[in-house]
Protein backbone atom coordinates (compact mmCIF):
# COMPACT_ATOMS: atom_id res chain seq x y z
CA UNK A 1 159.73 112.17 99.11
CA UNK A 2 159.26 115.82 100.04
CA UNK A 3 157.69 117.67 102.91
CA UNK A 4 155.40 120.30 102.24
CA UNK A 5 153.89 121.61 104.72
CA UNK A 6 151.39 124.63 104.71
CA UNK A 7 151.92 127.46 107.41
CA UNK A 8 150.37 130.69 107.64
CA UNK A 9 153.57 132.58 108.48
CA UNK A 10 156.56 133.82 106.48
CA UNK A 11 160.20 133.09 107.56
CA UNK A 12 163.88 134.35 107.53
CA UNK A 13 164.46 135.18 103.47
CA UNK A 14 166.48 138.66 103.06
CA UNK A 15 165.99 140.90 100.18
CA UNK A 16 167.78 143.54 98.50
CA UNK A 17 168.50 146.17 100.45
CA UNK A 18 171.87 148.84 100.54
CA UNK A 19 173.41 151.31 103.54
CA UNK A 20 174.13 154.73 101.94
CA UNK A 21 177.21 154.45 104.82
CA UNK A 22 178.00 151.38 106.46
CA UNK A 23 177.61 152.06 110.48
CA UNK A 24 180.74 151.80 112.45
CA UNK A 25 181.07 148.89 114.69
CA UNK A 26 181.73 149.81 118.59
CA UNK A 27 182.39 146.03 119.05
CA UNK A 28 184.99 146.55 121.73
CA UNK A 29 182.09 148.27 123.87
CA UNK A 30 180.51 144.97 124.22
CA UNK A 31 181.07 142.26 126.97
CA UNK A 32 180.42 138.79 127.47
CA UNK A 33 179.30 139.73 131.13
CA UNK A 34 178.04 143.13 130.51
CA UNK A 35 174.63 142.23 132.84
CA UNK A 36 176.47 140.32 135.57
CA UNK A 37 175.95 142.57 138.08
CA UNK A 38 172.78 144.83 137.01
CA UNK A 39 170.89 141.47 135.46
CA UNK A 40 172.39 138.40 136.50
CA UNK A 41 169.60 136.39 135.59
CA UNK A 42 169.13 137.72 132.03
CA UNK A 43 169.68 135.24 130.09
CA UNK A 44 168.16 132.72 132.01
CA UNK A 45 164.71 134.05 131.74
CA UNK A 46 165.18 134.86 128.27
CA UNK A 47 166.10 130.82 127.53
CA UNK A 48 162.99 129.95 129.99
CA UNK A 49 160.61 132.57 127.74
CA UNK A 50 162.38 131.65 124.12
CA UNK A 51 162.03 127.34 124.93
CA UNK A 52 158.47 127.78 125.51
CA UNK A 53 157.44 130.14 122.71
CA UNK A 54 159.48 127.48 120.51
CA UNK A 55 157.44 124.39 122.08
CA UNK A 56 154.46 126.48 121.41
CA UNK A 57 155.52 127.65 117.80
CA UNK A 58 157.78 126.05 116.05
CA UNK A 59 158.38 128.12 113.46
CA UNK A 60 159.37 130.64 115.94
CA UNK A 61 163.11 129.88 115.41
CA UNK A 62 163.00 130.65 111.79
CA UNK A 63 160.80 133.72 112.59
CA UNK A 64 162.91 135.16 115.08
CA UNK A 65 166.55 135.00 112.79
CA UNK A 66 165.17 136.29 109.88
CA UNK A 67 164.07 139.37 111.94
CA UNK A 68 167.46 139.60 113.29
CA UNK A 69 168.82 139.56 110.12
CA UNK A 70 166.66 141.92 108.73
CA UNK A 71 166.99 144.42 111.95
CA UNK A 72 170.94 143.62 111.19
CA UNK A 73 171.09 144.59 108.01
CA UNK A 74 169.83 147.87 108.04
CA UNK A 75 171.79 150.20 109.69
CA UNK A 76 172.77 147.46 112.79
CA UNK A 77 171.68 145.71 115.40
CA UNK A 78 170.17 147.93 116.81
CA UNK A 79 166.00 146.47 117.54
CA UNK A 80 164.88 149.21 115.18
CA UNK A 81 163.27 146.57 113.01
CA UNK A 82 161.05 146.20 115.64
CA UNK A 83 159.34 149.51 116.50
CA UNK A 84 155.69 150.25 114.99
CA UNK A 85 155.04 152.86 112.35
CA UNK A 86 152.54 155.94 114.09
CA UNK A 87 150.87 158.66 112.11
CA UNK A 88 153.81 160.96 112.27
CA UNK A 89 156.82 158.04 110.99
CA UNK A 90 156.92 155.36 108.63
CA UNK A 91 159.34 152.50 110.78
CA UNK A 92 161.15 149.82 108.69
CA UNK A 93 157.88 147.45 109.38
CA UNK A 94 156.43 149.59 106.49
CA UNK A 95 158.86 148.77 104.33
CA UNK A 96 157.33 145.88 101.78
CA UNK A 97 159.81 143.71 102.27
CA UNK A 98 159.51 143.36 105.84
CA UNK A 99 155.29 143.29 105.74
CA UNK A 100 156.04 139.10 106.06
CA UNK A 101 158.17 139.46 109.13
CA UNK A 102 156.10 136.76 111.05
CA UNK A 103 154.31 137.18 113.93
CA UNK A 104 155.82 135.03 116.43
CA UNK A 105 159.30 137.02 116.42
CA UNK A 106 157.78 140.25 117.55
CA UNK A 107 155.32 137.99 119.78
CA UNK A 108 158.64 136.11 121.90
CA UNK A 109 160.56 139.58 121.95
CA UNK A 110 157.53 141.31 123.63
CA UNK A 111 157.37 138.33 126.15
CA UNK A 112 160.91 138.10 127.01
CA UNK A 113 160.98 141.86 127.41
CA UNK A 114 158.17 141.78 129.65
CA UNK A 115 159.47 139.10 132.24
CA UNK A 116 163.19 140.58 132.22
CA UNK A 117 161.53 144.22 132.85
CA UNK A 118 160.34 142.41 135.92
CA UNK A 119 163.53 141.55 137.00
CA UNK A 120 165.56 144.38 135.76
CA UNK A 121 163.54 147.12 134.68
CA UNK A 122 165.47 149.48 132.57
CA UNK A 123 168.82 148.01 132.38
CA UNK A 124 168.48 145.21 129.30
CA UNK A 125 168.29 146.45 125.77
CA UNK A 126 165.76 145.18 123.08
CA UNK A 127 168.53 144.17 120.83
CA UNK A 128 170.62 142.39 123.06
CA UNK A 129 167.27 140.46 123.70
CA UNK A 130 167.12 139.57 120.11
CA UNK A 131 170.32 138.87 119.42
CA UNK A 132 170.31 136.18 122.61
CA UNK A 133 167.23 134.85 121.55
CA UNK A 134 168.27 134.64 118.26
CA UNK A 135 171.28 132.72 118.81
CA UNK A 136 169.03 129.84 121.35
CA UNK A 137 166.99 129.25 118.89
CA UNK A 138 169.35 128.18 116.14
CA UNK A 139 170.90 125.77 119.36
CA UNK A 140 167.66 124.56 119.77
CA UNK A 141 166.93 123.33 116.27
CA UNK A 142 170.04 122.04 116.25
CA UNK A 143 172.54 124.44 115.06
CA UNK A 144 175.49 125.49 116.43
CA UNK A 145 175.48 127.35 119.65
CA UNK A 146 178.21 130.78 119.85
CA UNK A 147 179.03 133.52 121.75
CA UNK A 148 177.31 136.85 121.50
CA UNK A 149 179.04 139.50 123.01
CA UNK A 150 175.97 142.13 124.99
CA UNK A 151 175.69 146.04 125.73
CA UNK A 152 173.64 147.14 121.88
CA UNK A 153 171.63 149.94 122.52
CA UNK A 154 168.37 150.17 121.15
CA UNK A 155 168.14 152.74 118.04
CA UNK A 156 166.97 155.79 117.51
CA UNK A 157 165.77 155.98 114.59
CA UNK A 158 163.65 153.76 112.66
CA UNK A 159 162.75 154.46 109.14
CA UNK A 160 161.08 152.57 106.04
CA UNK A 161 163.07 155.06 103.77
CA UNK A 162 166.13 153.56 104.99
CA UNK A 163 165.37 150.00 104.66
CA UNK A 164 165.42 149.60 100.66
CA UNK A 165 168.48 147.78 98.87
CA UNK A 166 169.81 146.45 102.27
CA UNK A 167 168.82 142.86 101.97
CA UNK A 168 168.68 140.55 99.04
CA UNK A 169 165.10 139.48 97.26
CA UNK A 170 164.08 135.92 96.91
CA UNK A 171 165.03 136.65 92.61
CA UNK A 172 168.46 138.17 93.59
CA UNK A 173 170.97 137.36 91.15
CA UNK A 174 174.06 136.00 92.72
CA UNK A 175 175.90 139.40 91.72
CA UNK A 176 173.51 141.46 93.68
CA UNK A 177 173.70 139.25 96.94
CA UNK A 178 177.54 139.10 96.66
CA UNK A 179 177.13 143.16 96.28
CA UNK A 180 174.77 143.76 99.44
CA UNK A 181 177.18 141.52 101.31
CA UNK A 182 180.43 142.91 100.40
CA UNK A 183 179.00 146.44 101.42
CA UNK A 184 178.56 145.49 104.68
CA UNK A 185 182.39 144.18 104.65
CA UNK A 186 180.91 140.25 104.27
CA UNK A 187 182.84 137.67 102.19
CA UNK A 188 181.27 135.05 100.25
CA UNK A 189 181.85 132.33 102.03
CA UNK A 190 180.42 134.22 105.04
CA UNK A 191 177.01 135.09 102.98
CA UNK A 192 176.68 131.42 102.04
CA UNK A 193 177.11 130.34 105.37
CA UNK A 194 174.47 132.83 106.52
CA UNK A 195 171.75 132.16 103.67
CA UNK A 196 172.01 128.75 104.41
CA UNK A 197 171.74 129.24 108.06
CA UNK A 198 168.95 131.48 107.64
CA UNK A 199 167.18 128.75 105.35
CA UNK A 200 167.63 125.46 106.41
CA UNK A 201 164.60 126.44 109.15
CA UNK A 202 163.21 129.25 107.28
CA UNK A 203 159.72 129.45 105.09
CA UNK A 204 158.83 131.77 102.17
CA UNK A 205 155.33 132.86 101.43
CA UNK A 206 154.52 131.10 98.20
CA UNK A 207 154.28 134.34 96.34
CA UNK A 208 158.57 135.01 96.75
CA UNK A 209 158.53 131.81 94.30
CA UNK A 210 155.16 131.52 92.48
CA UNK A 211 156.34 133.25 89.04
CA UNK A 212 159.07 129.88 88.70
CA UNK A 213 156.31 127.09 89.32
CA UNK A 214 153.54 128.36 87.68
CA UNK A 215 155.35 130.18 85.02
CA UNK A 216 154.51 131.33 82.37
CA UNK A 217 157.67 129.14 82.03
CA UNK A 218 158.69 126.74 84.49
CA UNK A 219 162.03 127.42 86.02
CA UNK A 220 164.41 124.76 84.05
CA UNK A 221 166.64 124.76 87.13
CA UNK A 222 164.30 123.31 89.70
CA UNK A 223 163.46 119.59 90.41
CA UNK A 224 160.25 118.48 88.35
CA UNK A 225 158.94 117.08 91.37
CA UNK A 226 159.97 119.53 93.87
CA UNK A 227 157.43 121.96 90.98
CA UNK A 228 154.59 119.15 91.26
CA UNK A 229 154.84 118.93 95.70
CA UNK A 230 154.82 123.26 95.17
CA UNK A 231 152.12 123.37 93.07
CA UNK A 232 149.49 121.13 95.83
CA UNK A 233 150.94 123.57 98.29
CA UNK A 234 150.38 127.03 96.70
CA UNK A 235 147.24 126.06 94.93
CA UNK A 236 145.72 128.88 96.67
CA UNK A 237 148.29 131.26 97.05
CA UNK A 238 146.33 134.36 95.14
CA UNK A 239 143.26 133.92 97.26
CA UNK A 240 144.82 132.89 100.73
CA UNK A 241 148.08 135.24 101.04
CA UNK A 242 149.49 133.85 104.04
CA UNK A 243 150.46 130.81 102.33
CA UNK A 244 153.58 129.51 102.49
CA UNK A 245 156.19 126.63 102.30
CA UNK A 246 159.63 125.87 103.95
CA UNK A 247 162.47 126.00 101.95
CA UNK A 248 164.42 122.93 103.18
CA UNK A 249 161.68 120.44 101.80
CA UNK A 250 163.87 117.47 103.32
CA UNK A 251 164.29 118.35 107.00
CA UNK A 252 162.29 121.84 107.70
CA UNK A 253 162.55 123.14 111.08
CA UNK A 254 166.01 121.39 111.92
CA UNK A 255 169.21 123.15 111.53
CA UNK A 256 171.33 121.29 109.78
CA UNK A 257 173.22 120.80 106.37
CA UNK A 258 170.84 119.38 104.02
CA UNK A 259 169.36 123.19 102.26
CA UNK A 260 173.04 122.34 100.28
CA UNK A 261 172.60 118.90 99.79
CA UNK A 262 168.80 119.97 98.39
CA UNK A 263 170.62 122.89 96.10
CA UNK A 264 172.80 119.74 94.17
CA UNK A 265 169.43 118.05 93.64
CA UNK A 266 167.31 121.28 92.25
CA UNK A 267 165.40 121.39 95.10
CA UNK A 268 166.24 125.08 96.06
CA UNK A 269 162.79 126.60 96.72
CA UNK A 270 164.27 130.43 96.10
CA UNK A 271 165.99 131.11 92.60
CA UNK A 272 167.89 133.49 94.99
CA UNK A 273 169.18 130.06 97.12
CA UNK A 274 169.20 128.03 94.11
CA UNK A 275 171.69 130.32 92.13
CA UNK A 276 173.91 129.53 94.63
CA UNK A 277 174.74 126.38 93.19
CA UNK A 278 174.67 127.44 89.75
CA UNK A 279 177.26 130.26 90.35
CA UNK A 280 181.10 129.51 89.85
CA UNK A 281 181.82 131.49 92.90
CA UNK A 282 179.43 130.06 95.40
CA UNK A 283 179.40 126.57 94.38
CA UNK A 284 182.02 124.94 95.55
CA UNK A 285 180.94 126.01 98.81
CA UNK A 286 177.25 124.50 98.67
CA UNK A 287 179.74 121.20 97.67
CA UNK A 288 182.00 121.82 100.86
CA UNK A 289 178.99 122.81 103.45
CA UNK A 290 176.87 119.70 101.77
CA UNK A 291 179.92 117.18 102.30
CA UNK A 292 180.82 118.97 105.77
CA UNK A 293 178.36 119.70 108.36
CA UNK A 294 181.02 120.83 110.66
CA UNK A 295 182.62 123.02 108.38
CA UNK A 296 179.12 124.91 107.92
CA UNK A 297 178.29 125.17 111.40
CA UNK A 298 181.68 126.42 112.23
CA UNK A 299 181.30 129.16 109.25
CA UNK A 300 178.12 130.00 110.05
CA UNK A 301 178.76 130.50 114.07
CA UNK A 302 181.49 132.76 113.03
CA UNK A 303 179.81 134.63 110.55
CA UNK A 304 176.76 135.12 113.11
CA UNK A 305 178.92 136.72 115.65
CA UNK A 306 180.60 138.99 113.01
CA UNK A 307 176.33 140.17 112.27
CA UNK A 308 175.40 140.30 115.52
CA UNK A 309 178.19 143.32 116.44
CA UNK A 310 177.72 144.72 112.89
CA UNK A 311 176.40 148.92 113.55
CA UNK A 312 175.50 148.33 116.67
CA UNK A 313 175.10 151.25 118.98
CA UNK A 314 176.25 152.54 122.35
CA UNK A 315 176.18 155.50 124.75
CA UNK A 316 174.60 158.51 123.64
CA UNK A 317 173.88 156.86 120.23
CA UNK A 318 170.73 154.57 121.72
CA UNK A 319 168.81 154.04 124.54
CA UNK A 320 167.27 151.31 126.83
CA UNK A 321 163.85 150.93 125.24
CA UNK A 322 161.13 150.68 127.95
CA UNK A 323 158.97 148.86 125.42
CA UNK A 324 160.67 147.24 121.82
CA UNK A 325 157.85 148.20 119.58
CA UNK A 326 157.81 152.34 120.77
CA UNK A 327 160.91 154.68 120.82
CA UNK A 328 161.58 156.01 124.37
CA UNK A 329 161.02 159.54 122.69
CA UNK A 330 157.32 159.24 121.34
């Protein structure tokens, strides 16, 4: 009945995390065309790099949008999720909550930089990269393909301190994802939309969920067998860390509308997905995006070009990042 599969990577799952100030938008700085004359071929390369790092690794799509999301999140779009921690600063990668930010993301940015730098050196920003690549990848596992508008500038700044209460933890109560989501001006409809996005092709180490399969005390609310298929999976979970399991046990990998159908049955691997069904507020839209495919990719297209200009940054407030993982200024 279900899929389990075992895979050595963690996927897109937010956790709790909470801007002191929300970042101002300078939306109306961005451009469909914004590389038509000093990068032409920008996006063509990057589909070329991002469709064969996909055939290579599939759970690259999954990878890659919950890094977005989590770069998103925290002060904007702004590729500072992506820059390694030195001696002298703790980035956002230090932050625990981003330590199973898998591999392959950072891997198909680092690529696609590469071979537009070729092309166009200095003129294309990391996080216009990732917020292209991003949005392929979901049309490439099916989802819904949408416009994302292009001239971020890479951040600054990159900071673990900063990264804490920003995204919501695989427990989250539905109060506390609601919260994180309305601070960042996001309605509910629009953070369903995006959790389920995020998770129909996303993976959790089995550690985010251990505590409500192996107890003490089951977790009443999910599917006896979905607990027994868990169980086989995680066996090893204290001894082999990396373990992990998709959370869309029906159809992992494709983008499509059955995480909601799978909430209705208790087969929500997160309590934090899960509650989502259990909460007055957010359940008649697990019922609407389960009946309606349409309606969720629709939502969720929306609701990804809404994150993908949220904070993002632009003339003297970023830079052109010669390399994503290093500020220009170390």
């Amino acid at each position: 009945m279900f899929q389990h599969p075992v895979i050595e990577s963690s996927g897109f799952h937010g956790q709790p995390k909470t801007l002191l100030s929300s970042p101002c938008m300078h939306e109306s700085a961005l451009t469909l065309d914004y590389y038509a004359k000093t990068c032409p071929r920008f996006e063509d390369i990057l589909r070329d790099v991002t469709q064969a790092k996909q055939a290579q690794s599939p759970t690259t799509a999954a990878a890659t949008l919950r890094v977005f999301f989590h770069d998103c999140m925290v002060g904007g779009c702004d590729a500072s999720v992506l820059v390694k921690p030195t001696a002298f600063n703790k980035t956002e990668m230090d932050a625990d909550i981003n330590h199973s930010l898998a591999g392959d993301a950072f891997d198909l940015i680092a690529r696609a930089k590469t071979a537009i730098e070729l092309s166009c050196p200095g003129v294309v920003s990391c996080s216009d990269i990732l917020a292209v690549a991003t949005r392929d990848l979901v049309s490439i596992t099916g989802g819904p393909f949408y416009n994302v508008s292009l001239g971020r500038l890479d951040g600054l700044v990159s900071q673990a301190s900063q990264v804490d209460g920003n995204l919501a933890r695989s427990n989250a109560s539905a109060d506390t994802m609601i919260n994180i989501f309305a601070a960042k001006n996001f309605t509910i409809p629009e953070m369903v939309a995006l959790i389920g996005g995020g998770h129909t092709i996303g993976f959790a180490h089995c550690s985010e969920f251990a505590d409500r399969i192996f107890g003490p005390k089951v977790d009443p609310s999910i599917n006896p067998k979905l607990v027994e298929g868990l169980k086989k999976t995680c066996a090893n979970y204290t001894t082999n860390e990396g373990l992990s399991a998709f959370l869309d046990v029906m159809s992992p990998g494709v983008f499509d509308n059955r995480l909601f159908k799978n909430l209705q049955n208790g087969l929500g691997v997160l309590a934090s997905d899960q509650v989502l069904f259990s909460d007055p507020r957010t359940r008649p839209l697990v019922d609407k995006y389960a009946q309606d495919s349409q309606a969720f990719f629709d939502d969720f297209a929306r609701a990804m070009e809404k994150v993908s200009i949220y904070g993002v940054k632009t003339g003297k407030e970023g830079e052109v990042r010669k390399r994503c993982d290093v500020l220009n200024s170390a």
